[in-house]
Protein backbone atom coordinates (compact mmCIF):
# COMPACT_ATOMS: atom_id res chain seq x y z
CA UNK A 1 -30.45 -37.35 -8.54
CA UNK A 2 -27.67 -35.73 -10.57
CA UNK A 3 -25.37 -33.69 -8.42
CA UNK A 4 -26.07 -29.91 -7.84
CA UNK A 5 -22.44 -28.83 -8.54
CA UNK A 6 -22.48 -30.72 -11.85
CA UNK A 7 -25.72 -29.34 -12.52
CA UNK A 8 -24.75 -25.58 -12.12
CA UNK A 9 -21.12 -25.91 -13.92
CA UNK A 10 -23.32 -26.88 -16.71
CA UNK A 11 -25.42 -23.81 -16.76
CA UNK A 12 -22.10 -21.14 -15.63
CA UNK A 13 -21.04 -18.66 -18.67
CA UNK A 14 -17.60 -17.43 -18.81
CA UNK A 15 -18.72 -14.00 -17.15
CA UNK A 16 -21.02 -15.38 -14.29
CA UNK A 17 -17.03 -17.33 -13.07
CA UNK A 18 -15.34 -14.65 -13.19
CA UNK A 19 -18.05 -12.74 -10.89
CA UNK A 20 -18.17 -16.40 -8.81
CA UNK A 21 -13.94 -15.37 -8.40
CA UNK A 22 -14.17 -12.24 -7.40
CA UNK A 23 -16.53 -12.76 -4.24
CA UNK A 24 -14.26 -15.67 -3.32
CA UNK A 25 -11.62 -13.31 -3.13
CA UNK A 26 -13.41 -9.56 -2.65
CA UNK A 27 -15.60 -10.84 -0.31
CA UNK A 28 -18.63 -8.66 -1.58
CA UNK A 29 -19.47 -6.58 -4.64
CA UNK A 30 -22.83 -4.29 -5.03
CA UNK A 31 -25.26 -4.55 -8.02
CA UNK A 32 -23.63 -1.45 -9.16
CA UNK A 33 -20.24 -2.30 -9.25
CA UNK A 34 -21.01 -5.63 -10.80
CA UNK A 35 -22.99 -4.12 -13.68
CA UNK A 36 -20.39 -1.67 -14.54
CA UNK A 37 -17.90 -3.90 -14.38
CA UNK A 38 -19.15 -7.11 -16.53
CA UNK A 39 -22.50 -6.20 -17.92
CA UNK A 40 -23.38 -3.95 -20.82
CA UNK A 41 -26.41 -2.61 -19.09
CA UNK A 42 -27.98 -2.29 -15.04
CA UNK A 43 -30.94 -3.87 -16.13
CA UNK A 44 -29.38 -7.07 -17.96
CA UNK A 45 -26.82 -7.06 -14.51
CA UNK A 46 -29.57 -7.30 -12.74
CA UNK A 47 -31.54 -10.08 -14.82
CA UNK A 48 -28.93 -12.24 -14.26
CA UNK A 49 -27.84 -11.54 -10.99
CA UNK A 50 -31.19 -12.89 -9.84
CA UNK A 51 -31.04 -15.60 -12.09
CA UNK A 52 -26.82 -16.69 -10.04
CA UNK A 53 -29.29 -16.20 -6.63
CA UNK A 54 -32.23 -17.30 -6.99
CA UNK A 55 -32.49 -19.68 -10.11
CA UNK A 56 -29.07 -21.45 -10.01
CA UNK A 57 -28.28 -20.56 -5.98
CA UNK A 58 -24.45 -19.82 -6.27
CA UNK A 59 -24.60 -16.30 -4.45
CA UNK A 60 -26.99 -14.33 -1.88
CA UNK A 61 -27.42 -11.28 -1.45
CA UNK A 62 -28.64 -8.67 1.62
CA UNK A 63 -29.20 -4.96 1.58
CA UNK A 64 -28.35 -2.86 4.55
CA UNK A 65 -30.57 0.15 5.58
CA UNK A 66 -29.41 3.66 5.52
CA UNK A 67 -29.29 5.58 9.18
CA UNK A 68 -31.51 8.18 7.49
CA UNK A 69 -34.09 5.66 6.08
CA UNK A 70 -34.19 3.90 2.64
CA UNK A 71 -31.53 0.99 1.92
CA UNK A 72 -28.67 0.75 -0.38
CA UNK A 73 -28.32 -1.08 -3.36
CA UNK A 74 -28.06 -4.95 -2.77
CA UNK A 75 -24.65 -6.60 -2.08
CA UNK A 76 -23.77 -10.08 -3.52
CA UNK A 77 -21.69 -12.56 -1.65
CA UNK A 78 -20.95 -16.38 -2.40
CA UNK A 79 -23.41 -18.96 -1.39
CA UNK A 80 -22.53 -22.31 -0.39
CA UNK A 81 -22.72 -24.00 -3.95
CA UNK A 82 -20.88 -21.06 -4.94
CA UNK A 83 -17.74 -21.76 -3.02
CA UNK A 84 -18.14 -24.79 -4.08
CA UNK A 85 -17.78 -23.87 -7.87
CA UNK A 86 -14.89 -22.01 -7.09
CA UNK A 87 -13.31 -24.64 -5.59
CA UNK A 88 -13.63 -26.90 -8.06
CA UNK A 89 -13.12 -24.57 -10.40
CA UNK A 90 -9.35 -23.86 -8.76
CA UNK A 91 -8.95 -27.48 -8.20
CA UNK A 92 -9.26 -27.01 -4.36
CA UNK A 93 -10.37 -29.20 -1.89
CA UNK A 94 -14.35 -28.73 -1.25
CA UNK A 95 -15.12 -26.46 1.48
CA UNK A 96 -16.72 -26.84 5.05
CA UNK A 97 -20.74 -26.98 4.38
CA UNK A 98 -21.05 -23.91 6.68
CA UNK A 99 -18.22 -21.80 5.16
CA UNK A 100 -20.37 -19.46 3.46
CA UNK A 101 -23.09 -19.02 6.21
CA UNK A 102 -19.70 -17.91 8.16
CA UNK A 103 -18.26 -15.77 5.69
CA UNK A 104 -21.55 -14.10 5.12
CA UNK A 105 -22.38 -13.64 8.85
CA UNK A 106 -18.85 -11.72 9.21
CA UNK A 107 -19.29 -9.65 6.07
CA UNK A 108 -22.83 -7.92 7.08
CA UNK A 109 -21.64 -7.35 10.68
CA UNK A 110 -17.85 -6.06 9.52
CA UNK A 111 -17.58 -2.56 10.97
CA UNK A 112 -15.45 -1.45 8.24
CA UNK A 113 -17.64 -2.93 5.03
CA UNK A 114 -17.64 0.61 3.47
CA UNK A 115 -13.94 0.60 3.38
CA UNK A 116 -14.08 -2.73 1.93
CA UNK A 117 -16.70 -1.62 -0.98
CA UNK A 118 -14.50 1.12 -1.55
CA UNK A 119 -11.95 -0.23 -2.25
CA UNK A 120 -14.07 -2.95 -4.29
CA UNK A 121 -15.60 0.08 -6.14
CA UNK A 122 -12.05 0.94 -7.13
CA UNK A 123 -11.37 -1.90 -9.80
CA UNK A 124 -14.50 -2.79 -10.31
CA UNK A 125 -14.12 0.89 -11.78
CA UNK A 126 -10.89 -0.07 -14.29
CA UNK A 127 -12.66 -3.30 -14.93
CA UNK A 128 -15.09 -1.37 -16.36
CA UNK A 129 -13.38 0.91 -18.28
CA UNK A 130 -11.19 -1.86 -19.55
CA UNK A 131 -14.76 -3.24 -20.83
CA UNK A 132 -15.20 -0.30 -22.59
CA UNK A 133 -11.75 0.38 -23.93
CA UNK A 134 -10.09 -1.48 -26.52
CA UNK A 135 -6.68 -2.05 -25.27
CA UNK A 136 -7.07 -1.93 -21.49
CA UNK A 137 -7.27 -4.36 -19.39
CA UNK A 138 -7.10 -5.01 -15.32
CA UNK A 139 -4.53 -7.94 -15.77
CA UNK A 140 -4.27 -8.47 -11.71
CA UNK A 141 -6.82 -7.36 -9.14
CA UNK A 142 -5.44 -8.68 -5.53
CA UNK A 143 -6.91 -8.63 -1.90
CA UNK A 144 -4.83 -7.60 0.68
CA UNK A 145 -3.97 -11.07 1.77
CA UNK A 146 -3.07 -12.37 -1.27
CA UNK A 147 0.01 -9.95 -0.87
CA UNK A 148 0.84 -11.35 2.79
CA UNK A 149 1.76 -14.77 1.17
CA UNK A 150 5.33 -15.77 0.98
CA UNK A 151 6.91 -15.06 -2.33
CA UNK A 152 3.64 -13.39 -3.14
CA UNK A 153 5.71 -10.75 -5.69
CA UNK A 154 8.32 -13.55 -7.13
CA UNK A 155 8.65 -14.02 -10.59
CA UNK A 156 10.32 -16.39 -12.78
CA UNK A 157 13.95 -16.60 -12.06
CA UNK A 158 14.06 -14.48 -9.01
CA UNK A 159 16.51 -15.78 -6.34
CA UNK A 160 15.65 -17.54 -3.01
CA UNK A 161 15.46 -13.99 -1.38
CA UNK A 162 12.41 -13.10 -3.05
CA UNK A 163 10.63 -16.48 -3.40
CA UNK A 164 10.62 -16.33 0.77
CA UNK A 165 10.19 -13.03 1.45
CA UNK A 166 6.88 -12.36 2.98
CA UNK A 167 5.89 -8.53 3.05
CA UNK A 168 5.54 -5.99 5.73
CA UNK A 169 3.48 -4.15 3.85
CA UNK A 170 -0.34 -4.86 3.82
CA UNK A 171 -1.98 -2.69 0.71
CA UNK A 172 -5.83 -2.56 0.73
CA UNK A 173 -5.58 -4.37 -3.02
CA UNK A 174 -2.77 -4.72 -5.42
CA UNK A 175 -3.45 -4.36 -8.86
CA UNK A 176 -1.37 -4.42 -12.69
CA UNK A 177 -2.82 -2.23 -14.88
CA UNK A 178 -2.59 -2.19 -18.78
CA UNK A 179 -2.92 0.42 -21.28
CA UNK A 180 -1.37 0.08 -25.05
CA UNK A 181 2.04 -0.47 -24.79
CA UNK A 182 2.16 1.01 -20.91
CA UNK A 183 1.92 -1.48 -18.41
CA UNK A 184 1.50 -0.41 -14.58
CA UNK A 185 1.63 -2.25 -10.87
CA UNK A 186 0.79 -0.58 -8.03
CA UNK A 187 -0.80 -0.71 -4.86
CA UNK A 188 -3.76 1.09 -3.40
CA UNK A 189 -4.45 2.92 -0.24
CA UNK A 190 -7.94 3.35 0.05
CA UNK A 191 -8.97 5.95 2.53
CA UNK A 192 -12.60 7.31 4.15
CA UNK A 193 -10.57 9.91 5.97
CA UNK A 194 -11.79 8.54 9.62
CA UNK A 195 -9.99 5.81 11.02
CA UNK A 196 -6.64 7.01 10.85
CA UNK A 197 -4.55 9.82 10.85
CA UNK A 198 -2.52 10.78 7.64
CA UNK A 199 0.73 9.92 9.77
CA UNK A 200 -0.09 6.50 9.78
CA UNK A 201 -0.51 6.86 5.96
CA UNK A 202 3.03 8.24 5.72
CA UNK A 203 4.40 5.26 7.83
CA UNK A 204 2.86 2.55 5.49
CA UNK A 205 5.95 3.64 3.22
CA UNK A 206 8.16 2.03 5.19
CA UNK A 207 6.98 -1.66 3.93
CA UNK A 208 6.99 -0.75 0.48
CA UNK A 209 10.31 0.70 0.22
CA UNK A 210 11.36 -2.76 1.67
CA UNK A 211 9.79 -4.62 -0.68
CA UNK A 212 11.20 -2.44 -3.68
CA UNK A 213 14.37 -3.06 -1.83
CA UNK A 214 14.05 -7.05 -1.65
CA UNK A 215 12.10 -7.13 -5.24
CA UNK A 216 14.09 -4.41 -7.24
CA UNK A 217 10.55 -3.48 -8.29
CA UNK A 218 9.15 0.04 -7.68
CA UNK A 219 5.83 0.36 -7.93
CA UNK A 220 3.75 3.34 -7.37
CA UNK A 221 1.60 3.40 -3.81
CA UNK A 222 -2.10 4.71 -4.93
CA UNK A 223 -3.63 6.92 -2.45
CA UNK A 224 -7.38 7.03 -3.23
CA UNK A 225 -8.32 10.10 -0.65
CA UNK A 226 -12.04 11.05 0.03
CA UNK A 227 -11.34 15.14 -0.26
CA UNK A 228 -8.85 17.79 -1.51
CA UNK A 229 -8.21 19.10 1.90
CA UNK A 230 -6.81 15.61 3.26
CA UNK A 231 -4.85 15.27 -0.30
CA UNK A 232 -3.32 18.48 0.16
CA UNK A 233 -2.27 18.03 3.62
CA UNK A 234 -1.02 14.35 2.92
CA UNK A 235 1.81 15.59 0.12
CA UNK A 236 2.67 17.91 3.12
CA UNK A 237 3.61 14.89 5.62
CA UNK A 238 4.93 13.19 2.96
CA UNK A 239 7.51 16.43 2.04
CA UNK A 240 7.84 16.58 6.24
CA UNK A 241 8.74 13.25 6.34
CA UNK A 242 11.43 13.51 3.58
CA UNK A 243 9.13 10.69 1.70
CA UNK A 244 10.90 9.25 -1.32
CA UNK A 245 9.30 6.43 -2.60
CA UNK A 246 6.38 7.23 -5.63
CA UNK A 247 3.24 8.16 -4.67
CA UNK A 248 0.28 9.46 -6.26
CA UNK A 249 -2.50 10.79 -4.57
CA UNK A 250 -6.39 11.45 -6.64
CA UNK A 251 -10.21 12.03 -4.67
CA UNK A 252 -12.97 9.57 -4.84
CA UNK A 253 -15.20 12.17 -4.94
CA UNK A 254 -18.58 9.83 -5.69
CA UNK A 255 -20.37 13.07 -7.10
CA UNK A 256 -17.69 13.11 -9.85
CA UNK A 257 -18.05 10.04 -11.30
CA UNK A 258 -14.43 10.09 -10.98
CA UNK A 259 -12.56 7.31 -13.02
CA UNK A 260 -9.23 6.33 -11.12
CA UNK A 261 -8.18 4.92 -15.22
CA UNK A 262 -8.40 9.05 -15.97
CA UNK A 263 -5.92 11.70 -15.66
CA UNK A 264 -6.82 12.21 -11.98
CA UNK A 265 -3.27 10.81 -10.22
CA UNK A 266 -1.41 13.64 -8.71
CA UNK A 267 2.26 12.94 -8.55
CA UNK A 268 4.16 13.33 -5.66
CA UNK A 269 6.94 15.44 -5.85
CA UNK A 270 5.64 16.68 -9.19
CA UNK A 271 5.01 19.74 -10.87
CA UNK A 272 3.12 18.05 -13.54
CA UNK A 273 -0.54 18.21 -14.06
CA UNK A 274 -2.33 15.05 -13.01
CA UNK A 275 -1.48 12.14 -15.42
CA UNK A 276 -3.51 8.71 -16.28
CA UNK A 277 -2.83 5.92 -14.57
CA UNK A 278 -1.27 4.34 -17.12
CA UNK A 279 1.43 7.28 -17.26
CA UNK A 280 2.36 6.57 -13.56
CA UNK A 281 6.04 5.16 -13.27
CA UNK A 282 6.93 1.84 -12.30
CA UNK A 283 10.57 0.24 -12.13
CA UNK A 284 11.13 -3.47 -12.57
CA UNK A 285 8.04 -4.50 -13.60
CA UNK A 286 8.60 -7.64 -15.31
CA UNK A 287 5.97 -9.84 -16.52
CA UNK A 288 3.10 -11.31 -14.51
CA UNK A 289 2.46 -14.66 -13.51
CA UNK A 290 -1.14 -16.39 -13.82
CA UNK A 291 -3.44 -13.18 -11.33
């Protein structure tokens, strides 16, 4: 009986691995973000989406209820012969026969899964204008523990100080963005406004400023804020607190449609009028290795 990995490798398109990546690393995307981000069309997202789980069986998927009745859209995580293809994929060893049940079983019950798919939502967003746009391109999406590693920001010939260095600073994602001739780094916030107060926001500054320091490379801190009132008040702790380092603050305001790749980004310590992400400063940025 011909294995089931080899079987599925076989029937894998370029697009369906780099979806397969993503969950290994994101954890869990929705149908929405997914088609937005790889797929010309909802309806041809969602052809093959059912085709990855229930045809080939690399991913599952659940759909939590609403408190006020109805569901949301369905979320996709890995199944087991999905880990599997990433790991061979990545030339890892193969993982426990249970990992996925696991990782599944901790995503549904997370208490903070919105703030995960919000953050999710946020480059599946520039992948999808980078889809769409000749010329841009996400070159580096990264989960927060990716950037934990040691040596996580080193680049080629960076001294021993840098390839050892292991951050203080824990961004929700990390992300190089690319735009014509303007390339970008930075690192996003992501905030619901709920679980923590904006002081703790200012604090987070701290780390980066450190790792600019270690690095020599300053890259801008994205704070993606859910409304005008709590982006208002946070340029006012950051003024209080006699905040330095380059931030820039826009609202996910869902009914919007914002696009974080737009001229939304507020600039702190700026009179100017919100720029594009691509416009945002960003010292020492160098050039990537393999994201």
């Amino acid at each position: 009986m011909p294995d089931p990995l080899l079987r599925v490798q076989a029937q894998l398109t370029d697009r369906d691995l780099v979806l397969l990546g993503w969950l290994a690393d994101h954890g869990v995307l929705t149908s929405f973000q997914i088609a937005h981000a790889l797929f010309p069309s909802v309806d041809y997202a969602q052809e093959r989406l059912r085709a990855l789980t229930n045809k080939l069986g690399v991913m599952d998927r659940f759909r939590p209820q609403k408190p006020d009745g109805g569901s949301y859209p369905y979320h996709y995580v890995l199944a087991q012969l999905g880990v599997e293809v990433v790991a061979a994929q990545r030339g890892e060893d193969l993982p426990r026969k249970d990992q996925a049940r696991r990782r599944r079983w901790h995503l549904t019950r997370r208490a903070n899964l919105p703030h995960l798919l919000g953050v999710n939502g946020f480059f599946t967003a520039l992948a999808g204008h980078a889809r769409t746009h000749l010329g841009s391109e996400l070159v580096r999406w990264w989960p927060s523990a990716r950037c934990q590693k040691m040596g996580a920001f080193a680049e080629p010939g960076d001294d021993v100080s840098v390839r050892v260095y292991e951050s203080r600073s824990r961004p929700d994602g990390h992300g190089i963005w690319v735009e014509g001739d303007r390339r970008v780094p930075f690192f996003l916030e992501y905030d619901l406004g709920t679980e923590r107060p904006l002081s703790r926001l200012v604090d987070k500054l701290h780390g980066y400023r450190e790792l600019a320091h270690v690095t020599g490379r300053i890259w801008p801190v994205l704070f993606w804020l859910p409304s005008p009132a709590r982006e208002r008040h946070l340029h006012q702790e950051l003024t209080a607190a006699g905040i330095r380092y380059p931030v820039a603050t826009a609202v996910h305001a869902e009914v919007t449609g914002i696009n974080p790749a737009d001229a939304v980004w507020w600039q702190y310590r700026s009179d100017r009028a919100p720029v594009r992400l691509a416009d945002l400063p960003a010292a020492g940025s160098g050039t990537p290795r393999a994201a």
